[in-house]
N, C-alpha and C. Protein backbone atom coordinates (compact mmCIF):
# COMPACT_ATOMS: atom_id res chain seq x y z
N UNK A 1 -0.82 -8.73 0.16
CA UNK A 1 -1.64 -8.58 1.35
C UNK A 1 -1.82 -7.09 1.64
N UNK A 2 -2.88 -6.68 2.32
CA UNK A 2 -3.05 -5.53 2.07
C UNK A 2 -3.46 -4.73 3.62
N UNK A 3 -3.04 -3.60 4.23
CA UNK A 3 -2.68 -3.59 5.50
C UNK A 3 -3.80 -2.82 5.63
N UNK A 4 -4.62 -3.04 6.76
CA UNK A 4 -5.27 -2.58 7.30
C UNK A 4 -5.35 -1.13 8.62
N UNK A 5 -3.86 -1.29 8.97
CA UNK A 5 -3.22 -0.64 10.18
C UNK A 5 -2.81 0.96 10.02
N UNK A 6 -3.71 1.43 10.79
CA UNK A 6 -3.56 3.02 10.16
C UNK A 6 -1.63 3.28 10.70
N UNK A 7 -1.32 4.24 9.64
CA UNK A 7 0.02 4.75 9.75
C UNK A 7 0.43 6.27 9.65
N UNK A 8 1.89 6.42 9.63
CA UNK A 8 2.06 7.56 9.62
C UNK A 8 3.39 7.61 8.95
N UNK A 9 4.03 8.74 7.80
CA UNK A 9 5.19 8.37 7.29
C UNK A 9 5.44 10.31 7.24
N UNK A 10 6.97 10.53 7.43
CA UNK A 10 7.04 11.90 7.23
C UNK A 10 7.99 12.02 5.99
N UNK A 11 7.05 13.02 5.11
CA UNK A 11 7.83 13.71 4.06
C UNK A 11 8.93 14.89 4.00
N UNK A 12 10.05 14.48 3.64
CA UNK A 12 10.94 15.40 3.51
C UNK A 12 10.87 16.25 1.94
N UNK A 13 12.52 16.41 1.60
CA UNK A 13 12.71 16.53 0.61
C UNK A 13 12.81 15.09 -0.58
N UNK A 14 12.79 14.05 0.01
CA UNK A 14 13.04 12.86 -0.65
C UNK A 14 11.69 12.02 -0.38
N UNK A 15 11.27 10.82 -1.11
CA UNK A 15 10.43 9.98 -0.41
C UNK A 15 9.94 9.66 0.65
N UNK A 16 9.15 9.30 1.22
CA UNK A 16 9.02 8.48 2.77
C UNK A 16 9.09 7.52 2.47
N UNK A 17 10.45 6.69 3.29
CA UNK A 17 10.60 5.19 3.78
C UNK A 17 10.11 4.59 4.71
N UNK A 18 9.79 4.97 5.89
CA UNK A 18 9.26 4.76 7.17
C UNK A 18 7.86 4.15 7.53
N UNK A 19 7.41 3.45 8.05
CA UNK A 19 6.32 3.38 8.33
C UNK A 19 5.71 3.72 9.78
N UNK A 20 5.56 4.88 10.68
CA UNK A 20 5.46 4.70 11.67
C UNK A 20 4.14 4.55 12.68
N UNK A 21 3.86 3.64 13.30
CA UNK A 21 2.13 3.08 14.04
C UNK A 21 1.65 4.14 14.91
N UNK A 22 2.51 4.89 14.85
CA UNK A 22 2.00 6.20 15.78
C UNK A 22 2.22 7.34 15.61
N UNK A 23 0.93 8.48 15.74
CA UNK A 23 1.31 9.72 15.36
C UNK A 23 2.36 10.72 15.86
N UNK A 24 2.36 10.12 17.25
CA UNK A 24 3.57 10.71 18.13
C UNK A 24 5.14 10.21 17.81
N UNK A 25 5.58 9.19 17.58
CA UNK A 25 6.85 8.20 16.89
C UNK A 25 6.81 9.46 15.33
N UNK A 26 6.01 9.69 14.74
CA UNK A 26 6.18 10.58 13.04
C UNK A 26 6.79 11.94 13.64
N UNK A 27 6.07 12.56 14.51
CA UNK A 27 6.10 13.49 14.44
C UNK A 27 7.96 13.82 15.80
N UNK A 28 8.27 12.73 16.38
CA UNK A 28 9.16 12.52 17.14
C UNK A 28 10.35 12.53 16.10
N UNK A 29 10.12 11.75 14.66
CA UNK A 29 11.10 11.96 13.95
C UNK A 29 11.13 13.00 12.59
N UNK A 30 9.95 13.79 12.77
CA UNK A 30 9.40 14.70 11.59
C UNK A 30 10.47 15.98 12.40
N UNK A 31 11.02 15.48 13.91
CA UNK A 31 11.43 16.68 14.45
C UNK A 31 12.90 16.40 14.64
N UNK A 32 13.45 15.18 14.55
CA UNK A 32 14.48 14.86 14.49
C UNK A 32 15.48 15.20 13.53
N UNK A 33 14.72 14.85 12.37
CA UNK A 33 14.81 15.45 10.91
C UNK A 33 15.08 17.41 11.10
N UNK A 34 14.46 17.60 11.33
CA UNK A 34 13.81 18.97 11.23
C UNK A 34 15.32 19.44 12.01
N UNK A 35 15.98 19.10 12.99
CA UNK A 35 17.19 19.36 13.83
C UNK A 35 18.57 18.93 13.06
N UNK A 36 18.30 18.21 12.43
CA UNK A 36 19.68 17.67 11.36
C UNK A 36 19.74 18.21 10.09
N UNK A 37 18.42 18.67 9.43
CA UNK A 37 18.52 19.53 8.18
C UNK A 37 17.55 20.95 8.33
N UNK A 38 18.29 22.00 9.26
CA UNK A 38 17.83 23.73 8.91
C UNK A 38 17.01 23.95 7.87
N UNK A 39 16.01 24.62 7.85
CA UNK A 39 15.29 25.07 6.61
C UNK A 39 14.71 24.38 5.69
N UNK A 40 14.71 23.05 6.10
CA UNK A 40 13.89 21.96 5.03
C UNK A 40 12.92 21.56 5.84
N UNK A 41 11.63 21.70 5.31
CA UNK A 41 10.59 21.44 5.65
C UNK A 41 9.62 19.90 5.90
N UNK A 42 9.44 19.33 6.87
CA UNK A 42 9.23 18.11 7.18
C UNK A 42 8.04 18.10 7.42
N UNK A 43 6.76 17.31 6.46
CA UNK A 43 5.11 17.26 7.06
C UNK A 43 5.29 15.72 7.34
N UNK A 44 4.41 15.46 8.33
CA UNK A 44 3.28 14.39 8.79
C UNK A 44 2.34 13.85 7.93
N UNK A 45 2.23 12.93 7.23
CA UNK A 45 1.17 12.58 6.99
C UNK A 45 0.51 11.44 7.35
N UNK A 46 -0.18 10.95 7.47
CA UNK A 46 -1.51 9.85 8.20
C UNK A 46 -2.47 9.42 7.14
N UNK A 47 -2.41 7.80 6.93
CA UNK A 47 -2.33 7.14 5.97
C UNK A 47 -4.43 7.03 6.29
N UNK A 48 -5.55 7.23 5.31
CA UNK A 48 -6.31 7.15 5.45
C UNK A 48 -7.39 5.54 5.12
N UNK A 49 -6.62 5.42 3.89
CA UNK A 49 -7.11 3.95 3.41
C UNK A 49 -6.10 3.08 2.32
N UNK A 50 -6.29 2.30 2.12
CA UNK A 50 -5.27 1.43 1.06
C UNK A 50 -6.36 0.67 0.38
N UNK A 51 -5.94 0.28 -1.15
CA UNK A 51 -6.63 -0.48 -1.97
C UNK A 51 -5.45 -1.57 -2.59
N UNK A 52 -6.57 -2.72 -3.30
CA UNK A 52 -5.57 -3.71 -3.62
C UNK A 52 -6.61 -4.02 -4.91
N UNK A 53 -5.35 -4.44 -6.02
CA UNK A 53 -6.19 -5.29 -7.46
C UNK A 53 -6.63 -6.41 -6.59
N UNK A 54 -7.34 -7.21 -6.75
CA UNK A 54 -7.61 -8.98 -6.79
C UNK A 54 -7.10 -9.41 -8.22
N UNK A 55 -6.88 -10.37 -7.88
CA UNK A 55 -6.33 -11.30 -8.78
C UNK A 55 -8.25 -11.70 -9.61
N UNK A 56 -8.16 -12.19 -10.85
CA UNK A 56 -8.90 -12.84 -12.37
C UNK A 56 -9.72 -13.82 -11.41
N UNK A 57 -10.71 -13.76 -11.56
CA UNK A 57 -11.58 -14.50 -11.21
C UNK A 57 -12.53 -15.41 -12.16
N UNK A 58 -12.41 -16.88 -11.89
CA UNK A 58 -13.05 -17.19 -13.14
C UNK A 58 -14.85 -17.89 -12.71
N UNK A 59 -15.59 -18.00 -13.32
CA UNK A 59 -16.73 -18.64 -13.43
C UNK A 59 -17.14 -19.25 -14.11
N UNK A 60 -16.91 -20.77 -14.04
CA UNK A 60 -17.79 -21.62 -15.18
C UNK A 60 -18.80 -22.01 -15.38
N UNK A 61 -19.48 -21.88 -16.61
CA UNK A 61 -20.92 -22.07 -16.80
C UNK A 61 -20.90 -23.68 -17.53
N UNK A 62 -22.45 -23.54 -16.82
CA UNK A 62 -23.12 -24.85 -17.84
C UNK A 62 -22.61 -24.95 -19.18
N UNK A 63 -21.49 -26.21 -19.30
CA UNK A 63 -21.12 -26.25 -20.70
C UNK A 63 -21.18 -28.03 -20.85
N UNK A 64 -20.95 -28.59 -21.93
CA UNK A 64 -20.66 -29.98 -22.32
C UNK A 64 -19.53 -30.60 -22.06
N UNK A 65 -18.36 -29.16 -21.77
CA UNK A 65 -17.00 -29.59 -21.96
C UNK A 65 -16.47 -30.03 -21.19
N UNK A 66 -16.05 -30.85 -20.62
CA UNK A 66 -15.46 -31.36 -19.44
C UNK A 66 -14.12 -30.63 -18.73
N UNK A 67 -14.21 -30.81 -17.50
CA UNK A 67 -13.30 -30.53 -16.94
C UNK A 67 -11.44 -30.74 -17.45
N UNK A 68 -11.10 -31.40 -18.38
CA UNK A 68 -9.74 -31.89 -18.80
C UNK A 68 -9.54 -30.95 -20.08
N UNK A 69 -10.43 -30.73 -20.32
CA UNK A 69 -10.44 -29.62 -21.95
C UNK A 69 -11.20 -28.23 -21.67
N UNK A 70 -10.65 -27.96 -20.29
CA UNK A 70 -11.29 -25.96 -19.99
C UNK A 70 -10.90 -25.06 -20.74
N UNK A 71 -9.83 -25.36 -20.57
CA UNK A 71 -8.95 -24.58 -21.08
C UNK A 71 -8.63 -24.43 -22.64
N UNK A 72 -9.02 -25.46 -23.21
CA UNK A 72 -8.60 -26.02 -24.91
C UNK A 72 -8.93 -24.31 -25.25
N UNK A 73 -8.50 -24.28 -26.37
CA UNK A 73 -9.03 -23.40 -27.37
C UNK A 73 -9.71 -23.40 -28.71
N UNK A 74 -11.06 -22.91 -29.01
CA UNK A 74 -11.67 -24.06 -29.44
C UNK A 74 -11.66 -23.57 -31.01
N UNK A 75 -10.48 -22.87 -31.81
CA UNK A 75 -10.37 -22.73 -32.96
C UNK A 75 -8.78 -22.51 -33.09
């Protein structure tokens, strides 16, 4: 499923785990951070869009073959 809900996650020195719904909540803990580790640098960032694969889509055409043998393989 694929989220629609703009976000906000702050980068440290390690990954961002966080997901936070507000820019003020990121930056509340971009500063929290910032007070527990001196000299390491903490950005904001703000999530702009997300994409998703879809799943194989199939389409069957006009054929003879019936529905019980779609799938057969025909050599």
């Amino acid at each position: 499923m694929i989220s629609e809900r703009k976000f906000w996650m702050v980068l440290g020195e390690g990954p961002p785990t966080y997901r936070h719904y507000t820019q003020h909540q990121a930056c509340i803990e971009a500063e929290r951070l910032a007070k527990l580790h001196p000299h390491q640098t903490f950005t904001v960032m703000e999530s702009v869009a997300s994409v998703v694969r879809q799943n194989v889509l199939w389409a069957r055409h006009d054929s003879e073959a019936s529905d019980d043998n779609f799938f057969d393989i025909p050599f």
